[in-house]
C-alpha atoms as a PDB file:
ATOM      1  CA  UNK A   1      73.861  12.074 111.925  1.00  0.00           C
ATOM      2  CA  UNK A   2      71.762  14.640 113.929  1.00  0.00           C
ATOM      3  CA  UNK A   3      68.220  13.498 114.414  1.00  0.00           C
ATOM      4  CA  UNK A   4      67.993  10.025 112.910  1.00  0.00           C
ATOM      5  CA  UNK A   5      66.725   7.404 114.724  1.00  0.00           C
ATOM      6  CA  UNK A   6      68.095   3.707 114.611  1.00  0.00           C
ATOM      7  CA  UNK A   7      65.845   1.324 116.482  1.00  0.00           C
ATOM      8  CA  UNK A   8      66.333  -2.562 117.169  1.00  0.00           C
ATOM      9  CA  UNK A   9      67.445  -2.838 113.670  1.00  0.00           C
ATOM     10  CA  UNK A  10      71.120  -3.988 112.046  1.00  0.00           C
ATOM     11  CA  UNK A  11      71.086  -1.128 109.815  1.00  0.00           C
ATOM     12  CA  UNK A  12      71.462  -2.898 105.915  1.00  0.00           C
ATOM     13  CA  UNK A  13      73.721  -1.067 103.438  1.00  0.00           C
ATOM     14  CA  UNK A  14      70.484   0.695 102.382  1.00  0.00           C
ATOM     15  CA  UNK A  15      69.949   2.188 105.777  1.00  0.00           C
ATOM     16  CA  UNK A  16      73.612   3.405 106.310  1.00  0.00           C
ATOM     17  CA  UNK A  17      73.425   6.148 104.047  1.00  0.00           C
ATOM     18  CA  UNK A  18      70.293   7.694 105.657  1.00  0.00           C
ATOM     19  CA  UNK A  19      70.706  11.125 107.063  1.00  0.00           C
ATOM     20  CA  UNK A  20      68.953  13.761 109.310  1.00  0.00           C
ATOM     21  CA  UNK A  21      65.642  12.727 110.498  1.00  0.00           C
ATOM     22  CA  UNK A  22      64.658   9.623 108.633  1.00  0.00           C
ATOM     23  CA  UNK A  23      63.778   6.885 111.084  1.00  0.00           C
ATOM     24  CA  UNK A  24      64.492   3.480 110.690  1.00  0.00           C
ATOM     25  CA  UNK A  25      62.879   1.197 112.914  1.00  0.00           C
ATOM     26  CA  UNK A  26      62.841  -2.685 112.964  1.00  0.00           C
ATOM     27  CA  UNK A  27      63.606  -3.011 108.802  1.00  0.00           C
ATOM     28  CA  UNK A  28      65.232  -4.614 106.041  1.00  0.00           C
ATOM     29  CA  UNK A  29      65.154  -1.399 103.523  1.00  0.00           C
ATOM     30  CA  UNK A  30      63.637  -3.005 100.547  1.00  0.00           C
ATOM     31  CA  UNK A  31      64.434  -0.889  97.179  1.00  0.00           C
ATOM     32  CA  UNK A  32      61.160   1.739  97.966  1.00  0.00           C
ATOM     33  CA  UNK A  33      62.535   2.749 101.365  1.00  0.00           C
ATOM     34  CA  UNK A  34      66.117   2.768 100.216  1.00  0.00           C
ATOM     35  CA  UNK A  35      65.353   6.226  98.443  1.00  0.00           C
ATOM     36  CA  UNK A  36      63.511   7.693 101.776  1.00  0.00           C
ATOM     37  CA  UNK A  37      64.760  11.267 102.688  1.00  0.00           C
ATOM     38  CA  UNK A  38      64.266  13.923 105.164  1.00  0.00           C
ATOM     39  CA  UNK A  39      61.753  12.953 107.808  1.00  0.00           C
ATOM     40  CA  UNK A  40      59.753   9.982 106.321  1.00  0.00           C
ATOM     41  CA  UNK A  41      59.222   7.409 108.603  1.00  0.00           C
ATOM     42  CA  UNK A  42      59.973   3.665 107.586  1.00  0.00           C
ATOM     43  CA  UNK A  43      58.877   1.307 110.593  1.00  0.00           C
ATOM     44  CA  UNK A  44      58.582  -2.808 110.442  1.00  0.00           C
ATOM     45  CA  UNK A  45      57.705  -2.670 106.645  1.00  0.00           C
ATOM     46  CA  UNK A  46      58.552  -3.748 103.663  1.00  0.00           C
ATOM     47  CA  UNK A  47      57.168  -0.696 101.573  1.00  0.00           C
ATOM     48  CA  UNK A  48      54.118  -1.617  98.906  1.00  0.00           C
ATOM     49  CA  UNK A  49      53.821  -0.074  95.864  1.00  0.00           C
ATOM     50  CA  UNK A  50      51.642   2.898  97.401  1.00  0.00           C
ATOM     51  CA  UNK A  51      53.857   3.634 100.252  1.00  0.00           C
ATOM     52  CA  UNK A  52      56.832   4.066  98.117  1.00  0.00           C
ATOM     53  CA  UNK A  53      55.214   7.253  96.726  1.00  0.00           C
ATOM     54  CA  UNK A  54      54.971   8.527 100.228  1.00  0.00           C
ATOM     55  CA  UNK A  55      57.033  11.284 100.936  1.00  0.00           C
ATOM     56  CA  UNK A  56      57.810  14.171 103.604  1.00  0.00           C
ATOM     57  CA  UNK A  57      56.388  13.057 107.029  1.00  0.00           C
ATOM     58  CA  UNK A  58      53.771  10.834 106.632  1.00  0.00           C
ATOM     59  CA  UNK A  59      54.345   7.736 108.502  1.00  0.00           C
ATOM     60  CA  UNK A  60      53.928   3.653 107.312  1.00  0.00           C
ATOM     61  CA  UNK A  61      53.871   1.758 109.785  1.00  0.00           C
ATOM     62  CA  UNK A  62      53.816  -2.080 110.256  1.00  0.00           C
ATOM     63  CA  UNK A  63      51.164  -2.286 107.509  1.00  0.00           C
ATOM     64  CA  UNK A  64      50.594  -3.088 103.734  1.00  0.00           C
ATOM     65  CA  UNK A  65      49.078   0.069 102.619  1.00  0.00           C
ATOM     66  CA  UNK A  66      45.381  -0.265 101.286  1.00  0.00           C
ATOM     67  CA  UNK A  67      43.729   1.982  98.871  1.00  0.00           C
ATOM     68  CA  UNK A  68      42.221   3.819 101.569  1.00  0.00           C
ATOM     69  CA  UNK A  69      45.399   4.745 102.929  1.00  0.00           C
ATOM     70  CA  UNK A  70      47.679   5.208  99.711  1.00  0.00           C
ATOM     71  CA  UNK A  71      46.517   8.772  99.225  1.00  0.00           C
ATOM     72  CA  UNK A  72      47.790   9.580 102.931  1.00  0.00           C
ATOM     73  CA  UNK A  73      49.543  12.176 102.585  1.00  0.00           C
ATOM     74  CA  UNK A  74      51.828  15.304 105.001  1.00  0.00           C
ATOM     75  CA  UNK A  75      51.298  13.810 108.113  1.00  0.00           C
ATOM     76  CA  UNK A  76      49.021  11.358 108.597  1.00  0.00           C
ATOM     77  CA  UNK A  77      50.205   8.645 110.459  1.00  0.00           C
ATOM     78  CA  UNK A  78      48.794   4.836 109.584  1.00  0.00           C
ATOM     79  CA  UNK A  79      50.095   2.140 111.774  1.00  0.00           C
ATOM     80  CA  UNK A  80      49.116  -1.315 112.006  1.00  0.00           C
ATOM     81  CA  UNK A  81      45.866  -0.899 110.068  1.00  0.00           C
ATOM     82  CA  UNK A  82      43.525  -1.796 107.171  1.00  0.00           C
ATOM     83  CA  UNK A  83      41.596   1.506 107.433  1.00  0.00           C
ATOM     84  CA  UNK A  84      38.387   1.113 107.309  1.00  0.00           C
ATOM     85  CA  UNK A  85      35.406   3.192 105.643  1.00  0.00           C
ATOM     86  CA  UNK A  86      35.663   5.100 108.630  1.00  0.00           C
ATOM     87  CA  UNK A  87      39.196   6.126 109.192  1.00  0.00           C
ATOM     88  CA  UNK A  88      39.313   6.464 104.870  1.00  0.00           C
ATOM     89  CA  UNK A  89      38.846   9.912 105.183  1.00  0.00           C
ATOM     90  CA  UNK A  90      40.962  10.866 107.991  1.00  0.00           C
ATOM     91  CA  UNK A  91      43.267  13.611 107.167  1.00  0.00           C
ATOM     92  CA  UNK A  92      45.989  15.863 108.209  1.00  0.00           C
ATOM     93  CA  UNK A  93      47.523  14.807 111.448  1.00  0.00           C
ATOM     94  CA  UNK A  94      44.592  12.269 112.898  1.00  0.00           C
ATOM     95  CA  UNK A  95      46.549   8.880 113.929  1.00  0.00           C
ATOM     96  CA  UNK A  96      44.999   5.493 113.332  1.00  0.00           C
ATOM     97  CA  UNK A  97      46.700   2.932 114.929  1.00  0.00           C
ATOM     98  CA  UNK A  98      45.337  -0.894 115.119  1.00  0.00           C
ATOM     99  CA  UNK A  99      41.630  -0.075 115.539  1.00  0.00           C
ATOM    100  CA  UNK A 100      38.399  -0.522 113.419  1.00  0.00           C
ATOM    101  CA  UNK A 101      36.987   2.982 114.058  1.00  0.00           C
ATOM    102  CA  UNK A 102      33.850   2.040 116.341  1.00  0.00           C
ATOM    103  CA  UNK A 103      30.999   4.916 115.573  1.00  0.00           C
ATOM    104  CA  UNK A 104      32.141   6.686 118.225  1.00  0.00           C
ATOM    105  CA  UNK A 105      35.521   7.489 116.758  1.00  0.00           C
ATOM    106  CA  UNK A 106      34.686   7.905 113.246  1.00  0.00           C
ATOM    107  CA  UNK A 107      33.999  12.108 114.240  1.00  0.00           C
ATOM    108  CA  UNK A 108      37.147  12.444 115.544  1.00  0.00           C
ATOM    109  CA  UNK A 109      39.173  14.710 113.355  1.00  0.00           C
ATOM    110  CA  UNK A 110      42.586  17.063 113.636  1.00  0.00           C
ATOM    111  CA  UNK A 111      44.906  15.607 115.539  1.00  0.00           C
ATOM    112  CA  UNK A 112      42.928  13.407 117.958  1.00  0.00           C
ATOM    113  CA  UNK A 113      44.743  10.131 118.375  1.00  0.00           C
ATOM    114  CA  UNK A 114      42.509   6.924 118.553  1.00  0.00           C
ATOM    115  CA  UNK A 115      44.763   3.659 119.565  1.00  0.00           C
ATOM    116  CA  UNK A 116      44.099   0.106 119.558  1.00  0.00           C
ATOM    117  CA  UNK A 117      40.494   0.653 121.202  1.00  0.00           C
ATOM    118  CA  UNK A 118      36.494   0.116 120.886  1.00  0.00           C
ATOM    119  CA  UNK A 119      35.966   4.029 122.145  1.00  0.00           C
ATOM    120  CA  UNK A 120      33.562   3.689 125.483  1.00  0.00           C
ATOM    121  CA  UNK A 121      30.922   6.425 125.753  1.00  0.00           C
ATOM    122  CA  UNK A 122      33.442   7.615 128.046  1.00  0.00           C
ATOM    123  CA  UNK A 123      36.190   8.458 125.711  1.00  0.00           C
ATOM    124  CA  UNK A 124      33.083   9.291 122.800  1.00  0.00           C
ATOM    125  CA  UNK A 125      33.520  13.173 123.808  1.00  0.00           C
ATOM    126  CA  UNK A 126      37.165  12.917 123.892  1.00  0.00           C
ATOM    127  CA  UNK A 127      38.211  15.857 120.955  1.00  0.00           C
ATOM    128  CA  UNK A 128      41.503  17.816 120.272  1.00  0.00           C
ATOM    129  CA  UNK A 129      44.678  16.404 121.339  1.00  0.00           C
ATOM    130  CA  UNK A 130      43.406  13.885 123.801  1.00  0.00           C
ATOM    131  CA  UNK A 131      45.388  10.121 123.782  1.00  0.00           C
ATOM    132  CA  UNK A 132      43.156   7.044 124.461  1.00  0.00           C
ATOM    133  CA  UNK A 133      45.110   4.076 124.009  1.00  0.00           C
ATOM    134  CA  UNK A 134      44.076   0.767 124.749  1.00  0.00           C
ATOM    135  CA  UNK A 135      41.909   1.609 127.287  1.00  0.00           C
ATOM    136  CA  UNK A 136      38.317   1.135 128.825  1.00  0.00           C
ATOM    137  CA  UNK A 137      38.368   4.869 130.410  1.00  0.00           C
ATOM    138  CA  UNK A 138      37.687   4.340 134.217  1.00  0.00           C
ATOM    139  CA  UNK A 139      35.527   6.991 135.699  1.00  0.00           C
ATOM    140  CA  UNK A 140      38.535   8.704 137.061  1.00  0.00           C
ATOM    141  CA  UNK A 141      39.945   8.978 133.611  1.00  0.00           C
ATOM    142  CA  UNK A 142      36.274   9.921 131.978  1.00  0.00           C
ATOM    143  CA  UNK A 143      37.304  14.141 133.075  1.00  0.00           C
ATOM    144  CA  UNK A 144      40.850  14.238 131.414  1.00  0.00           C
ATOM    145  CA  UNK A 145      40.570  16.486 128.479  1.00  0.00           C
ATOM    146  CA  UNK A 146      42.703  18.338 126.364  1.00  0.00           C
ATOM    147  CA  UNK A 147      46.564  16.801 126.201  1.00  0.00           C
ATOM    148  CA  UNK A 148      46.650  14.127 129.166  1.00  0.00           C
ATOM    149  CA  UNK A 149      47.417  11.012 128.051  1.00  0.00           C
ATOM    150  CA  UNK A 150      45.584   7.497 129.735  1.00  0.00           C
ATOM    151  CA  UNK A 151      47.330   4.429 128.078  1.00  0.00           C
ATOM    152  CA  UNK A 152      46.866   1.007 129.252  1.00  0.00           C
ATOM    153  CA  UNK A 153      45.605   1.325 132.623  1.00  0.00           C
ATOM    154  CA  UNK A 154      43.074   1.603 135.721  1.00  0.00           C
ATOM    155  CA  UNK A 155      43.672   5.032 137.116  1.00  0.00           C
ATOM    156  CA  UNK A 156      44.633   5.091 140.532  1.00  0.00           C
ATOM    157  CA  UNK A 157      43.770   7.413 143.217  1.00  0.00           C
ATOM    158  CA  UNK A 158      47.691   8.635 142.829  1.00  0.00           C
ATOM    159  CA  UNK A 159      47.305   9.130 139.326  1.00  0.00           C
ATOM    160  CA  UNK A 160      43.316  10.494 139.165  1.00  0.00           C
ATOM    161  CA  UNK A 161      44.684  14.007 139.791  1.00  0.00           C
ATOM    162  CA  UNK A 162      47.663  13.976 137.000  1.00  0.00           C
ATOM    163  CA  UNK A 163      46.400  16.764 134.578  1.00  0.00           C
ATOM    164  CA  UNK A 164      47.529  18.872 132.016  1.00  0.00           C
ATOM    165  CA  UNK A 165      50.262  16.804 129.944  1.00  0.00           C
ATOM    166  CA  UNK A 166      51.045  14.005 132.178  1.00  0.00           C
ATOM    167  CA  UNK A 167      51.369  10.819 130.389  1.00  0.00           C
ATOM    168  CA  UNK A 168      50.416   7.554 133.229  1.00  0.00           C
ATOM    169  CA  UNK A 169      50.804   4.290 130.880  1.00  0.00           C
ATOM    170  CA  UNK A 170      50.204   0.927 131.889  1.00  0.00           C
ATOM    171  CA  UNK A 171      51.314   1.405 135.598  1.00  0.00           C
ATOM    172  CA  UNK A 172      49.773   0.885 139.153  1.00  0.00           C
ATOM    173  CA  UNK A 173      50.566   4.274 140.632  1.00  0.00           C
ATOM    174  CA  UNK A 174      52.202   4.561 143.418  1.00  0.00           C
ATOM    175  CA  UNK A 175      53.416   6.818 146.189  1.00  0.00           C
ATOM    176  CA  UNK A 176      56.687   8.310 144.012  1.00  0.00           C
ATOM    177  CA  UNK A 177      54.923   9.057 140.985  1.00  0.00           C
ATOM    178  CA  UNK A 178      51.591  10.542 142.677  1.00  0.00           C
ATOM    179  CA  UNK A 179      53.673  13.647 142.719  1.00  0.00           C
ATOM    180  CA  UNK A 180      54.419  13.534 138.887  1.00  0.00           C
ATOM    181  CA  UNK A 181      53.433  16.699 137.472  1.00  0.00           C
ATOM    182  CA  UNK A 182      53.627  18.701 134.208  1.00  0.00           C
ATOM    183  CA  UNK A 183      55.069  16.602 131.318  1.00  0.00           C
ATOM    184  CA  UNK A 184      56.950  13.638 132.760  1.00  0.00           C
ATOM    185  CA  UNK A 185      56.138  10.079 131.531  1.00  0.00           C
ATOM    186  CA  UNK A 186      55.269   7.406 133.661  1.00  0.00           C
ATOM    187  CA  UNK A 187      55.350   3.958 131.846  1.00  0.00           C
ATOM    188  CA  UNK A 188      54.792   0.568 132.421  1.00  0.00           C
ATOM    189  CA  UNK A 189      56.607   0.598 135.733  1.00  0.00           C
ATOM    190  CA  UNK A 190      56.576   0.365 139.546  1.00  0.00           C
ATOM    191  CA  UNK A 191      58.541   3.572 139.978  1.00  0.00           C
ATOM    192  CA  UNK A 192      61.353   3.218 142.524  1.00  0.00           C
ATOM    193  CA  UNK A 193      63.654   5.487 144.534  1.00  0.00           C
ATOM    194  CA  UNK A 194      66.136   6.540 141.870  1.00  0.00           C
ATOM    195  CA  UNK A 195      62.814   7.413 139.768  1.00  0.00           C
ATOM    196  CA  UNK A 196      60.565   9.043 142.512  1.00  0.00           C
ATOM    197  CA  UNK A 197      63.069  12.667 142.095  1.00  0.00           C
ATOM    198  CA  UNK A 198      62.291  12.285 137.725  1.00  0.00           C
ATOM    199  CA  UNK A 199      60.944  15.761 137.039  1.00  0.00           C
ATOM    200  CA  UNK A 200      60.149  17.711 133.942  1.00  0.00           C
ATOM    201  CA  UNK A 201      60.278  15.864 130.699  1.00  0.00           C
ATOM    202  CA  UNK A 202      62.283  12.718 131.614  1.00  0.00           C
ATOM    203  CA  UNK A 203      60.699   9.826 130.665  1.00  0.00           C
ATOM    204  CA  UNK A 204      60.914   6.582 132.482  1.00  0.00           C
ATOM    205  CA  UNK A 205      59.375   3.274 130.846  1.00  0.00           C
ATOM    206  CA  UNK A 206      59.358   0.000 131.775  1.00  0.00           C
ATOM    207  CA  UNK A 207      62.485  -0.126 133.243  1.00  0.00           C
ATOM    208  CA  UNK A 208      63.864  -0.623 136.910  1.00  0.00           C
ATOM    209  CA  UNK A 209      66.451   2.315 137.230  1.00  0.00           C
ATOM    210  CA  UNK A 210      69.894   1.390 137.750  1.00  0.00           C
ATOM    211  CA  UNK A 211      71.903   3.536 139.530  1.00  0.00           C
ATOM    212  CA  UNK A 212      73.422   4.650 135.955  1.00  0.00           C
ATOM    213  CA  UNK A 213      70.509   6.056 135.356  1.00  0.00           C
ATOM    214  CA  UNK A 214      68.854   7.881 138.218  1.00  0.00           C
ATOM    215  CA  UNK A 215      70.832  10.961 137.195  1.00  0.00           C
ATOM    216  CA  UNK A 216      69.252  10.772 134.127  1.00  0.00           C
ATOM    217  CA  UNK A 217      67.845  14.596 134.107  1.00  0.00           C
ATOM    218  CA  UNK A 218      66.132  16.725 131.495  1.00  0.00           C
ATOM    219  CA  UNK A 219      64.836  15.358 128.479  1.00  0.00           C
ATOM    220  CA  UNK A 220      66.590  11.814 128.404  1.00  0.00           C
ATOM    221  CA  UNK A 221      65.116   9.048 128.246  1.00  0.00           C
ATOM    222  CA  UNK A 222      65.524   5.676 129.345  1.00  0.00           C
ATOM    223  CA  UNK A 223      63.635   2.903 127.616  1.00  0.00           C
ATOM    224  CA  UNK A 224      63.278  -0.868 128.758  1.00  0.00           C
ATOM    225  CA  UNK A 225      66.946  -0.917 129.353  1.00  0.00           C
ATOM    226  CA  UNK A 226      69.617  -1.622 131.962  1.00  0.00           C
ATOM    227  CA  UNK A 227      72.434   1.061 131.673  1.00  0.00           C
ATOM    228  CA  UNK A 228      75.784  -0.722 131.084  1.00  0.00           C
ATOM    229  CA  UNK A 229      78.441   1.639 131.855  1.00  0.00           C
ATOM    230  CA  UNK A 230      78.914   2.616 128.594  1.00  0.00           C
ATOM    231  CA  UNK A 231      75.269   4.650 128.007  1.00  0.00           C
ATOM    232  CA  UNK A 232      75.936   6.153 131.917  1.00  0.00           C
ATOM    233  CA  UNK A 233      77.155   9.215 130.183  1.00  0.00           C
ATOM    234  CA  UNK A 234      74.113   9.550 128.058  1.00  0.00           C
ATOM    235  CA  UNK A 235      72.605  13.274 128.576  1.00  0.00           C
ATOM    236  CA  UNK A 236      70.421  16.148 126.968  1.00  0.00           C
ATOM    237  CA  UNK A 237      67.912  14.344 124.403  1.00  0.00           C
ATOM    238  CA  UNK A 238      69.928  11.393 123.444  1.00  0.00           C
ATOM    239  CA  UNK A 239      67.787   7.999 123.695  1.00  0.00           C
ATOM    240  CA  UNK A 240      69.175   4.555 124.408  1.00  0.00           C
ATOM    241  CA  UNK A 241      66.900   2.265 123.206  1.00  0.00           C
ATOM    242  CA  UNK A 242      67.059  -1.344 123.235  1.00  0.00           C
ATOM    243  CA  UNK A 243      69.829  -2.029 120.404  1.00  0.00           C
ATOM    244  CA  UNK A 244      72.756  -3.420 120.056  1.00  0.00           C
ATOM    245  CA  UNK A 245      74.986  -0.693 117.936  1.00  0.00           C
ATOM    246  CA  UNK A 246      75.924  -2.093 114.279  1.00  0.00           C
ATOM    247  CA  UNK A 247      78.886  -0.667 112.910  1.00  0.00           C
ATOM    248  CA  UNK A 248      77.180   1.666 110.712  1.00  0.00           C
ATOM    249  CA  UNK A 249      74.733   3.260 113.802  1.00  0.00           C
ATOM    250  CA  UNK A 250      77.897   3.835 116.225  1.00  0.00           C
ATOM    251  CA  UNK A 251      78.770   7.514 115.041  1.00  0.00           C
ATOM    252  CA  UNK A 252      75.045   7.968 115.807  1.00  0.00           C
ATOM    253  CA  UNK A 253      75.299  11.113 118.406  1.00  0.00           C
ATOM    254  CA  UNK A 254      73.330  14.418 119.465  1.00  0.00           C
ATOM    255  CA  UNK A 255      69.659  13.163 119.591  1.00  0.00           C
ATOM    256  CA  UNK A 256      69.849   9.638 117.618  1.00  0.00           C
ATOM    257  CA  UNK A 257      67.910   7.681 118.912  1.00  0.00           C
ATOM    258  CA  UNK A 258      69.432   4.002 119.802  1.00  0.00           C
ATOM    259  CA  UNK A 259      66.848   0.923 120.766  1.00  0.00           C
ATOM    260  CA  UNK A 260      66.432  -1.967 122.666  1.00  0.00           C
ATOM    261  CA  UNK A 261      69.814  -2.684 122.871  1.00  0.00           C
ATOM    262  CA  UNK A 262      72.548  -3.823 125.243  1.00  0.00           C
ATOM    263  CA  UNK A 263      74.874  -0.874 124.505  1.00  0.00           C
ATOM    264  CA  UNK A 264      78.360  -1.519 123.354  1.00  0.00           C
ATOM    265  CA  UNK A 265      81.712   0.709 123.250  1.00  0.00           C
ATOM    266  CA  UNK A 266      80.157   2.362 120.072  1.00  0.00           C
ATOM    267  CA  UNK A 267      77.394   4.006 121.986  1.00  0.00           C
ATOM    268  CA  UNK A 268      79.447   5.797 124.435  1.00  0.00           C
ATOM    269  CA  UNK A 269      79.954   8.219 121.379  1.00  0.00           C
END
């Protein structure tokens, strides 16, 4: 109940007992994770002997924990990654995610987040809170500084001028979501008419809104799904995310978070 999240997974007898903010993404629990608590995040692993030690919020993800990365601990997030000398001595809230740490990233410290990228002397300054992911930074996207968010793409004209908090992922801008503003997501997606009014913090990603879901408002969000009638209803923070509800994830409710799924009866909840 209350915060966790169940995501494209058919939640095992180990998972069904989890409870307020664990997240269980894409997993088997294997005996480690079984025992997770609180806010520990257990994504797409099955949990080595030095990530069943790991405890509060630090996230595994996807990987088989080397020695660099055993002594993680708080919040340090590794995903995807043999750390390297590098990204060894990362700490506190710095993300690594699916990258050798080129020279240019191996300065970056606090909670700087360097994703699945050779850093080009464009992103080399890049410091604070700043989000390069998977990106050759265009010279539109070489001024962004402190939150903004470039993932995946070739900035547009539309989207040069997003500032502040505005996340533009993997998307050809275009007319409806030139006017995006403030903290609203843009991703992967050729924004159409039901999308072009999404204001504040909705987020859309890759998905063609259905007419379910262009009254999505607030903080809802919509991932890579079509609304069946049955996640129409969805409001507030809930997600709907790509998963088809197991018996054990359909009392899910408040801000669960349900994945890449083609919701069923249980959702509605």
């Amino acid at each position: 109940n209350n915060t966790d999240e169940c995501f494209n997974i058919k939640l095992t007898d180990e998972c069904s007992s989890i409870h307020q903010t664990d997240e269980c993404f894409n997993i088997k629990l294997t005996d480690e994770c079984s025992s997770i608590h609180q806010t520990d995040e257990c994504f797409n692993i099955k949990l080595t002997d030095e990530c069943s030690s790991i405890h509060q919020t630090v996230e595994c993800f996807n990987i088989k924990l080397t020695d660099e990365c055993s002594s993680i601990h708080q919040t340090d997030e590794c995903f995807n990654i043999k750390l390297t000398d590098e990204c060894s001595s990362i700490h506190q809230t710095d993300e690594c995610f699916n990258i050798k740490l080129t020279d240019e990233c191996s300065s970056i410290h606090q909670t700087d987040e360097c994703f699945n990228i050779k850093l080009t002397d464009e992103c080399s300054s890049i410091h604070q809170t700043d989000e390069c992911f998977n990106i050759k930074l265009t010279d539109e996207c070489s001024s962004i500084h402190q939150t903004d968010e470039c993932f995946n793409i070739k900035l547009t004209d539309e989207c040069s001028s997003i500032h502040q908090t505005d996340e533009c992922s993997s998307i050809h801008e275009i007319d409806e979501c030139s006017s995006i503003h403030q903290t609203v997501e843009c991703f992967n997606i050729k924004l159409t008419d039901e999308c072009s009014s999404i204001h504040q913090t909705d987020e859309c990603f890759n998905i063609k809104l259905t007419d379910e879901c262009s009254s999505i408002h607030q903080t809802d969000e919509c991932f890579n799904i079509k609304l069946t009638d049955e996640c129409s209803s969805i409001h507030q923070t809930d997600e709907c995310f790509n998963i088809k509800l197991t018996d054990e994830c359909s009392s899910i409710h408040q801000t669960d978070e349900c994945s890449s799924i083609h919701e069923i009866d249980k959702c509605s909840i």
